[in-house]
C-alpha atoms as a PDB file:
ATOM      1  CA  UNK A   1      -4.445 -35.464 -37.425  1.00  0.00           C
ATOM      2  CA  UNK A   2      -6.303 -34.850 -34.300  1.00  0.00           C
ATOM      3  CA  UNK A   3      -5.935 -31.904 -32.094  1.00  0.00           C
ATOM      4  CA  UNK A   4      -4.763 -33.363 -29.484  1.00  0.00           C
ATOM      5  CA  UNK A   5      -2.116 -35.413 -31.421  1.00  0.00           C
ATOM      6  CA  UNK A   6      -1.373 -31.559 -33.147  1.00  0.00           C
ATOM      7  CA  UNK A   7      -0.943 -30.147 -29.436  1.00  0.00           C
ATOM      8  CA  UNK A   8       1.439 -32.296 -28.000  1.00  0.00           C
ATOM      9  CA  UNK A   9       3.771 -32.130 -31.268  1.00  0.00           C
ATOM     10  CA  UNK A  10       3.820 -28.683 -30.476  1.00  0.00           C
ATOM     11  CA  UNK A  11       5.042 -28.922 -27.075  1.00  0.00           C
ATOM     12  CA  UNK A  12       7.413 -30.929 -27.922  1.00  0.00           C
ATOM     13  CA  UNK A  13       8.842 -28.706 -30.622  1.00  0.00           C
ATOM     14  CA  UNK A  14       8.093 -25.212 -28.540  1.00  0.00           C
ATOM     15  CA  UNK A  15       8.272 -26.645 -25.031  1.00  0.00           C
ATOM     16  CA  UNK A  16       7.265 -24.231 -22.301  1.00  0.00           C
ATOM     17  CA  UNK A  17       9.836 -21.632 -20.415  1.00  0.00           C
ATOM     18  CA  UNK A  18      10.251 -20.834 -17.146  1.00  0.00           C
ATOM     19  CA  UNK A  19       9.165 -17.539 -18.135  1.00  0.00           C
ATOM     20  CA  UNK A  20       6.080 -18.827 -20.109  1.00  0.00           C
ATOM     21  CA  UNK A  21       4.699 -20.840 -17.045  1.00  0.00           C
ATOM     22  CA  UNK A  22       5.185 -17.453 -15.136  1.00  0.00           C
ATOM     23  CA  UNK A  23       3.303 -15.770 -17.437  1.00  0.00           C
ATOM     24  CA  UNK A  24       0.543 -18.493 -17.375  1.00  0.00           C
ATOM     25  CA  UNK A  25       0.283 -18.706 -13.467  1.00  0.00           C
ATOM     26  CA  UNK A  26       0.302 -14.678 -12.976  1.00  0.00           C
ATOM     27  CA  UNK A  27      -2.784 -14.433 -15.478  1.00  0.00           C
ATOM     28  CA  UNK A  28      -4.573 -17.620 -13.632  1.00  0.00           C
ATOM     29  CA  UNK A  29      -3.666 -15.820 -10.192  1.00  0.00           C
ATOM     30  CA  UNK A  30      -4.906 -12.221 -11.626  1.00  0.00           C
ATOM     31  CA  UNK A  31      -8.361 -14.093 -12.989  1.00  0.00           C
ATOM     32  CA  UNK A  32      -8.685 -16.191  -9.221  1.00  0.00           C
ATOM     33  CA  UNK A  33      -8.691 -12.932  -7.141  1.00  0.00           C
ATOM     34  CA  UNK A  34     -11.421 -11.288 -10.050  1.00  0.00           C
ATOM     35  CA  UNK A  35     -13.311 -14.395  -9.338  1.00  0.00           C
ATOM     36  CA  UNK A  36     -12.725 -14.394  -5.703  1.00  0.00           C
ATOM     37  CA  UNK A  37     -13.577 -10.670  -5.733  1.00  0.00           C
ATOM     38  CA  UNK A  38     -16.742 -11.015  -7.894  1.00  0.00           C
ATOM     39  CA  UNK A  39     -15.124  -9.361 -10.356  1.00  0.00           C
ATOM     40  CA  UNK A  40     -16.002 -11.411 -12.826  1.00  0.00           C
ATOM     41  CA  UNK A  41     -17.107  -9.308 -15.076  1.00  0.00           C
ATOM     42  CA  UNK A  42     -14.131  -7.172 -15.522  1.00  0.00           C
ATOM     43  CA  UNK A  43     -11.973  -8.174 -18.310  1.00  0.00           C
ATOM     44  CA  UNK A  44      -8.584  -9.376 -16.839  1.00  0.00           C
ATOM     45  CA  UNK A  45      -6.236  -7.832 -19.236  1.00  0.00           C
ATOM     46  CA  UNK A  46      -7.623  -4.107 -18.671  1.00  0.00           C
ATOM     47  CA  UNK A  47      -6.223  -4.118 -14.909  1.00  0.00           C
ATOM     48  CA  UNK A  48      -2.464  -4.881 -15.342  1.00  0.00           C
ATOM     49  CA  UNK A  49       0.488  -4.734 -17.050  1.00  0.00           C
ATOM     50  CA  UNK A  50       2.784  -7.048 -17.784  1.00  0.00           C
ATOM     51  CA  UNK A  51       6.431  -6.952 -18.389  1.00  0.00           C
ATOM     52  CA  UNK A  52       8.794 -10.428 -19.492  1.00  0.00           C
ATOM     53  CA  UNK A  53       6.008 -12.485 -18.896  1.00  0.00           C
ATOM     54  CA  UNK A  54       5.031 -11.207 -15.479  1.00  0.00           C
ATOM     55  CA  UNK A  55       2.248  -9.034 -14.089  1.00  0.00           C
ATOM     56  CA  UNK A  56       4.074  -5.777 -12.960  1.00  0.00           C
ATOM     57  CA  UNK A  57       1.061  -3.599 -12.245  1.00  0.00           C
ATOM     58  CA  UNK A  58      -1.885  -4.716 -11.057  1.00  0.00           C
ATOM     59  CA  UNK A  59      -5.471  -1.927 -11.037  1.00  0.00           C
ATOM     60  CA  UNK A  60      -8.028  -3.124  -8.556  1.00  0.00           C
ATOM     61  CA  UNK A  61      -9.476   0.337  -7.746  1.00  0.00           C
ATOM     62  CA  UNK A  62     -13.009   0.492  -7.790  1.00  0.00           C
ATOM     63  CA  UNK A  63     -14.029   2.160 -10.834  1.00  0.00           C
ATOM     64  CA  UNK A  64     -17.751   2.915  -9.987  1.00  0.00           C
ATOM     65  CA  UNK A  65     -18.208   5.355  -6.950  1.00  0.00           C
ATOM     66  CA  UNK A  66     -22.191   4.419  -6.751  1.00  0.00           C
ATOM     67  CA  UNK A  67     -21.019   0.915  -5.810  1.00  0.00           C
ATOM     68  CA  UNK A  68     -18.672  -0.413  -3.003  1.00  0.00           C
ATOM     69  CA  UNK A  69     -16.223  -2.040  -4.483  1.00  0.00           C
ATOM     70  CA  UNK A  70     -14.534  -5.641  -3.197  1.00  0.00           C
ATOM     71  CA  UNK A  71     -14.672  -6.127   0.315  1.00  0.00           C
ATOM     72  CA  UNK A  72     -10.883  -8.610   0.742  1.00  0.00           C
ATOM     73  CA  UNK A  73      -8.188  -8.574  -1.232  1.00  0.00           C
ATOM     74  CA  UNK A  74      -7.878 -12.045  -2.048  1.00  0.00           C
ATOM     75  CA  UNK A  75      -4.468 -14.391  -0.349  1.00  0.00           C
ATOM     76  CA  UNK A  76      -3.677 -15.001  -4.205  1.00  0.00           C
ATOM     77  CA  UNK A  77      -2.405 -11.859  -4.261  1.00  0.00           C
ATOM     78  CA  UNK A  78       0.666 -13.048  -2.502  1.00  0.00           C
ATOM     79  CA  UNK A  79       1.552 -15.201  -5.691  1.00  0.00           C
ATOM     80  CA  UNK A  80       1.765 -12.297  -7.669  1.00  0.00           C
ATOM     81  CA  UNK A  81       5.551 -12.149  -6.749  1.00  0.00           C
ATOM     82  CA  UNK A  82       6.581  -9.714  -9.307  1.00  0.00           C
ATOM     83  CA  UNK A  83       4.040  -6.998  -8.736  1.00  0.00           C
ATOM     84  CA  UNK A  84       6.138  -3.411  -8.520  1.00  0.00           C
ATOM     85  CA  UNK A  85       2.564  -1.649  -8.629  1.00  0.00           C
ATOM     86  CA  UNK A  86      -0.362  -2.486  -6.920  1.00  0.00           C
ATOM     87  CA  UNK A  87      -3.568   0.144  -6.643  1.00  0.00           C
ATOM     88  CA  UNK A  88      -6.964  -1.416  -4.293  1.00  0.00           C
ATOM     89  CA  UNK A  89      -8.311   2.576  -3.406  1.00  0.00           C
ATOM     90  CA  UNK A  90     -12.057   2.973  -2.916  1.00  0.00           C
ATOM     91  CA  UNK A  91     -13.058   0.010  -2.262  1.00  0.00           C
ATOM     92  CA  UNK A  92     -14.037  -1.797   1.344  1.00  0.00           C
ATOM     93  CA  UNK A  93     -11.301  -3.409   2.317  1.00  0.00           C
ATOM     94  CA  UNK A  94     -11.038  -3.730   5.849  1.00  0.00           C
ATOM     95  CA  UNK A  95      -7.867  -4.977   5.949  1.00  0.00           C
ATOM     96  CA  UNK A  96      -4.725  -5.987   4.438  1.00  0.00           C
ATOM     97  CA  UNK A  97      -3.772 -10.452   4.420  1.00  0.00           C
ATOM     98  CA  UNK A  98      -0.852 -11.193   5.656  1.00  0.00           C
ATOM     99  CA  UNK A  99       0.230 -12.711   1.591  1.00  0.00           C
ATOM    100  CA  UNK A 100       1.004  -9.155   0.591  1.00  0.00           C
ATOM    101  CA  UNK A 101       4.383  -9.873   2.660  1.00  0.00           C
ATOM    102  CA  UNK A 102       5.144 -11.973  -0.389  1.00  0.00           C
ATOM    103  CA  UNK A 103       5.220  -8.998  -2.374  1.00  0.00           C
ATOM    104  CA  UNK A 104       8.990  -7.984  -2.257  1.00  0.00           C
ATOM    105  CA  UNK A 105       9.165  -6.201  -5.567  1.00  0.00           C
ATOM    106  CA  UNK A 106       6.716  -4.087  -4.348  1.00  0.00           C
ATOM    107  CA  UNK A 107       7.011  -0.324  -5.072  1.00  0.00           C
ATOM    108  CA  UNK A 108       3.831   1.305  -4.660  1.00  0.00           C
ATOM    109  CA  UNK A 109       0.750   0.071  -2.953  1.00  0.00           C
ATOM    110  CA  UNK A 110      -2.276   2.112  -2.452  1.00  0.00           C
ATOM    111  CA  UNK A 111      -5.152   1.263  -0.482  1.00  0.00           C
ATOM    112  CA  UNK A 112      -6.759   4.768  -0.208  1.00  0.00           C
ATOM    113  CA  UNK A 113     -10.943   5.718   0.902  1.00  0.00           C
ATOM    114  CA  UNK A 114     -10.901   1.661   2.124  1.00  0.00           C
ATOM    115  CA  UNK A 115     -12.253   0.593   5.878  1.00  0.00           C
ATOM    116  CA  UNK A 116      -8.558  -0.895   6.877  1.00  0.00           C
ATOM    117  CA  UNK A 117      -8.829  -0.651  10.788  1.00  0.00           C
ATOM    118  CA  UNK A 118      -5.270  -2.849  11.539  1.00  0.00           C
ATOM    119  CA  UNK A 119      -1.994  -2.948   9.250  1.00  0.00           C
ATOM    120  CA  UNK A 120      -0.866  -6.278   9.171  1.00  0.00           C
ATOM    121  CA  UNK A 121       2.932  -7.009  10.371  1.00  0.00           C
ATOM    122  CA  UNK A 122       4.069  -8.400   7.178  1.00  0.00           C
ATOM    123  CA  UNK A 123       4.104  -4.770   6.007  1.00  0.00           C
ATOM    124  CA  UNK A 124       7.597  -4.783   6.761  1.00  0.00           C
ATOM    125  CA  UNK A 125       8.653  -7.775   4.606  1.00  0.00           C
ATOM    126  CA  UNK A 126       7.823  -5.156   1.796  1.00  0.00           C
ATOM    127  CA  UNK A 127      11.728  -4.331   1.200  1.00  0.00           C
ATOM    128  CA  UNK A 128      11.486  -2.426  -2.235  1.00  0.00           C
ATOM    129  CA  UNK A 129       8.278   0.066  -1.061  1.00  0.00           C
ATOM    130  CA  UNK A 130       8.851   3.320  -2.021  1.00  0.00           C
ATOM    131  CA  UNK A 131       5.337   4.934  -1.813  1.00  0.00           C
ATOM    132  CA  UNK A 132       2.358   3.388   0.711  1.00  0.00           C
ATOM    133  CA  UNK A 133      -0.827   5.545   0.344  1.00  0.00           C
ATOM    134  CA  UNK A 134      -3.151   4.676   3.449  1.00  0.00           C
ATOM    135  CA  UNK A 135      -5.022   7.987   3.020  1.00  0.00           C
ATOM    136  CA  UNK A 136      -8.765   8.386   4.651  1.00  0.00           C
ATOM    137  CA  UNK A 137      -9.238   4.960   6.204  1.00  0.00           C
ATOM    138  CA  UNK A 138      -9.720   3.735  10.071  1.00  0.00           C
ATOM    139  CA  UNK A 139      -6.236   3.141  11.285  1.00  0.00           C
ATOM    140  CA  UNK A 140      -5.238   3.893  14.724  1.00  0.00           C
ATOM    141  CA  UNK A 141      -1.662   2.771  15.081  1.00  0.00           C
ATOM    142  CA  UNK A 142       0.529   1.383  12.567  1.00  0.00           C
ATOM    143  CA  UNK A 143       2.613  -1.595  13.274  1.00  0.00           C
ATOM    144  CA  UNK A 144       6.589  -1.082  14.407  1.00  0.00           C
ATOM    145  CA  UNK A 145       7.360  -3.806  11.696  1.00  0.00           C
ATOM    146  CA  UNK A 146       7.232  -0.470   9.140  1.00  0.00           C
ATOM    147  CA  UNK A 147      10.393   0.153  10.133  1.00  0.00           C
ATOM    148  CA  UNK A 148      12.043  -2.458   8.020  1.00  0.00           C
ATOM    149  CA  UNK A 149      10.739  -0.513   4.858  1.00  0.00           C
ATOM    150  CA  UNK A 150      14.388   1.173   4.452  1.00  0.00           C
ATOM    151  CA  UNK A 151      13.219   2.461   1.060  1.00  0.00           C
ATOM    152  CA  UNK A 152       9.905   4.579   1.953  1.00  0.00           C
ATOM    153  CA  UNK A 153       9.671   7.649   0.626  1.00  0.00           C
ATOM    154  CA  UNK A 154       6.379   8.965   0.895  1.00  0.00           C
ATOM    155  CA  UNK A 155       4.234   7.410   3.431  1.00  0.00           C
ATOM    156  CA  UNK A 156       0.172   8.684   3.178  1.00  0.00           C
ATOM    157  CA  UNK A 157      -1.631   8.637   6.045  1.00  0.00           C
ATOM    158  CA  UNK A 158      -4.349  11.566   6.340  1.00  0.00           C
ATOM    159  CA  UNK A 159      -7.683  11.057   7.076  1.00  0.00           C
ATOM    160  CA  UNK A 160      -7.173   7.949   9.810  1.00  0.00           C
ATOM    161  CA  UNK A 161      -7.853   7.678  13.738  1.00  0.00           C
ATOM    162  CA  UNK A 162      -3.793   7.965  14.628  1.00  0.00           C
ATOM    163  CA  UNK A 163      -3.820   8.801  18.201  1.00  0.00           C
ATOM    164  CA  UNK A 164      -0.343   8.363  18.117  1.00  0.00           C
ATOM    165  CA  UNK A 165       2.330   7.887  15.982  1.00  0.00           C
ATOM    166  CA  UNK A 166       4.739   5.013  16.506  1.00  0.00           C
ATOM    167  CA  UNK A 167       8.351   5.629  16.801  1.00  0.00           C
ATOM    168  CA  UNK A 168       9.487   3.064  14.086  1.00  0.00           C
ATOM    169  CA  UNK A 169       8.116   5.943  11.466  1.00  0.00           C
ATOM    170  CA  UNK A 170      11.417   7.893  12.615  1.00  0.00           C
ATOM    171  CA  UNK A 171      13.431   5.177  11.678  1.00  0.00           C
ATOM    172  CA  UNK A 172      12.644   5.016   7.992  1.00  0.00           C
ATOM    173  CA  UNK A 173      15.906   6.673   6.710  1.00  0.00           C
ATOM    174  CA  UNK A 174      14.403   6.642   2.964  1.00  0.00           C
ATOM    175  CA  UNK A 175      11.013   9.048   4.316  1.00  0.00           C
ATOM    176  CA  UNK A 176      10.921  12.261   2.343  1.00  0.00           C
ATOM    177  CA  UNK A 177       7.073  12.847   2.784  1.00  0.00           C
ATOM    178  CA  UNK A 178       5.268  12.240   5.528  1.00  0.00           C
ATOM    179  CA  UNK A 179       1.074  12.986   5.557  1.00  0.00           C
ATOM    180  CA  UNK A 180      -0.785  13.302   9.112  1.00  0.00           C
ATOM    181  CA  UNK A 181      -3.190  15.695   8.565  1.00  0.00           C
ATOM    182  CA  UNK A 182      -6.491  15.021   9.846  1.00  0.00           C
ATOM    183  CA  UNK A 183      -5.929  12.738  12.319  1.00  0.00           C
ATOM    184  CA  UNK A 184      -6.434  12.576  16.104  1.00  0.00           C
ATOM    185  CA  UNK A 185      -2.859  12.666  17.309  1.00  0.00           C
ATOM    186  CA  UNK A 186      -1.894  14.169  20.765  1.00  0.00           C
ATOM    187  CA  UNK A 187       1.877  13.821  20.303  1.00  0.00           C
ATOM    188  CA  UNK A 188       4.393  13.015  18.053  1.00  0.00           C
ATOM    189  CA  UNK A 189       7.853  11.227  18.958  1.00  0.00           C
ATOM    190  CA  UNK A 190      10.508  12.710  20.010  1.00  0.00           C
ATOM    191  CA  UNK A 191      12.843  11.588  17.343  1.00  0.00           C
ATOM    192  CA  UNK A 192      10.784  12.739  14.663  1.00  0.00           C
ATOM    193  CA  UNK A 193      12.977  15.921  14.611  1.00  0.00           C
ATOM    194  CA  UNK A 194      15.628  13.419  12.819  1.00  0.00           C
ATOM    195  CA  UNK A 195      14.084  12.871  10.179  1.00  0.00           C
ATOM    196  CA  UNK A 196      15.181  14.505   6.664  1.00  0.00           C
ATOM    197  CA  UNK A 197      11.891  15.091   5.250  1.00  0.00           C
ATOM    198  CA  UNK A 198      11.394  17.513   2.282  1.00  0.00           C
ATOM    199  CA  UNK A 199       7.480  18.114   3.214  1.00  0.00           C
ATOM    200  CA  UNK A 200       5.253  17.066   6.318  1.00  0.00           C
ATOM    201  CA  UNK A 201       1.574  18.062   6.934  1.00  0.00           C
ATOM    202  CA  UNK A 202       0.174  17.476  10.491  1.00  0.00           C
ATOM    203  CA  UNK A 203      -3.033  20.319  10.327  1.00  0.00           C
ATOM    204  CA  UNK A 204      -6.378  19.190  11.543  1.00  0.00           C
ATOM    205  CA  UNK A 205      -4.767  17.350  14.877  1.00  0.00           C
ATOM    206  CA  UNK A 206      -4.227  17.827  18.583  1.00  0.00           C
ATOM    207  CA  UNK A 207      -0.964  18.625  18.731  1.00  0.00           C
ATOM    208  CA  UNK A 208      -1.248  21.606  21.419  1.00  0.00           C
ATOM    209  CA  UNK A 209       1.102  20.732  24.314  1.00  0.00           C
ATOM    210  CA  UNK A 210       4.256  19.544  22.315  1.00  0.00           C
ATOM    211  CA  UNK A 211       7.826  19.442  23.948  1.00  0.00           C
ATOM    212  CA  UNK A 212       9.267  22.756  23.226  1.00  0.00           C
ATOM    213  CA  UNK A 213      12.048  21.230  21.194  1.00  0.00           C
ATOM    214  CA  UNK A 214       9.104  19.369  19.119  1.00  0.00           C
ATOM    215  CA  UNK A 215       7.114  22.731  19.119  1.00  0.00           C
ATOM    216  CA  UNK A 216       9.987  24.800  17.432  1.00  0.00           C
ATOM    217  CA  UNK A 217      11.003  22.195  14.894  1.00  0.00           C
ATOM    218  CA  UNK A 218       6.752  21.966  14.185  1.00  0.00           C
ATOM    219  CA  UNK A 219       7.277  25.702  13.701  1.00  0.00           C
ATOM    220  CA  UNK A 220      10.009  25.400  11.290  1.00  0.00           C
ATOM    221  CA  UNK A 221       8.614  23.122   9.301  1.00  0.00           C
ATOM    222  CA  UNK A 222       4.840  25.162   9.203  1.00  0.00           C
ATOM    223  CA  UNK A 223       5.190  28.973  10.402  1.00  0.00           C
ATOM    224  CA  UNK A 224       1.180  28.134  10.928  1.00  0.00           C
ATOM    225  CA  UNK A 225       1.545  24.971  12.381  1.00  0.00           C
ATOM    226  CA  UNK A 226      -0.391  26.276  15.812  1.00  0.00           C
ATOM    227  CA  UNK A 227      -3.303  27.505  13.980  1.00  0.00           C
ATOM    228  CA  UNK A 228      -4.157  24.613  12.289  1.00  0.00           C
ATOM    229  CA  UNK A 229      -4.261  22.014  15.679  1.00  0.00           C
ATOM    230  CA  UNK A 230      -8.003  21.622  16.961  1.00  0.00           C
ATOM    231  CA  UNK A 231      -7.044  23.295  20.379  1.00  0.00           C
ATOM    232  CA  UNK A 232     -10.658  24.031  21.208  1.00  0.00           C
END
């Protein structure tokens, strides 16, 4: 009997599920961004981790710090629908598509030691983020579409350009941890006093001529909190 005559008997006896045409299309879209990355080299099944026939976890970090890692992340990465875990750190990216919107199963993203200048919007769509790592990259304001992440936790943003921070950060009722250290901030907002966080770190800013209800609640949180701003 010929193969292909073999092959489509079978199908017919072991047709495809739902499931198994999920778990075909999430390895296709996992192998299209290595391609589209230049990746190719890397063997697909080492980077992520699958779970009922999707890919869960996906490990684009770049793994050789005398290279510079991919430069995009790839708008395929927007089909990977069931992602919970996604790590891109020290790489290049300068920014992050708009397709990782798509990503509502999302739990952890880290895009760490990248170039990302702009956050884009659809950072808000990501409804099931608990931890966003953004540490040492060249962001200057986030976008007040973070807001709509009710479930952030821990939100990672030392080592940036902040200025500023924008008020939709006080409005995450999930935050726990907030990271600012490092950055060039001048002020913070006023509601950030609300905010029931177990840990903050804002040392290495500008933060020297804070409303005094700011400055004491600063205090609180850091007895040191004065000696660590770049007053100078």
């Amino acid at each position: 009997m010929k193969k292909a005559a073999l092959f489509f008997i079978v199908m017919a006896v072991f047709p495809l599920t739902a499931q198994d045409s999920d778990y075909h299309n999430d390895i296709i879209d996992v192998q299209n961004i290595l391609d589209r990355c230049g990746m190719q080299g890397t063997a697909a099944q080492d980077i992520y981790v699958m779970e009922n026939g999707r890919v869960v976890s996906l490990d684009l970090k770049n793994r050789d710090i005398s290279k510079d890692g991919i430069s995009f992340l790839p708008p395929e990465i927007g089909k990977l629908t069931a992602l919970r875990v996604l790590n891109c750190s020290g790489n290049i990216i300068d920014s992050i598509p708009s397709e990782i919107g798509s990503l509502g199963n999302l739990q952890k993203l880290d895009m760490s030691s990248n170039r990302i200048v702009v956050v884009s919007p659809a950072i808000g769509n990501l409804s099931s983020l608990t931890h966003l790592d953004l540490r040492h990259n060249r962001i200057a304001s986030l976008p007040p579409e973070i807001e709509q992440c009710k479930k952030l936790a821990v939100l990672q943003l030392w080592g940036n350009k902040l200025i500023s921070l924008d008020d939709a950060v006080t409005r995450l009722p999930a935050l726990e941890e907030l990271y600012l250290n490092d950055n060039r901030l001048t002020s913070l907002p006023a509601d950030i006093v609300k905010l029931k966080l177990r840990y903050i770190d804002f040392s290495g800013n500008r933060l020297c001529t804070l409303d005094a209800t700011i400055s004491a609640w600063a205090m609180k949180k850091d007895p040191h909190f004065n000696e660590t701003q770049k007053c100078w």
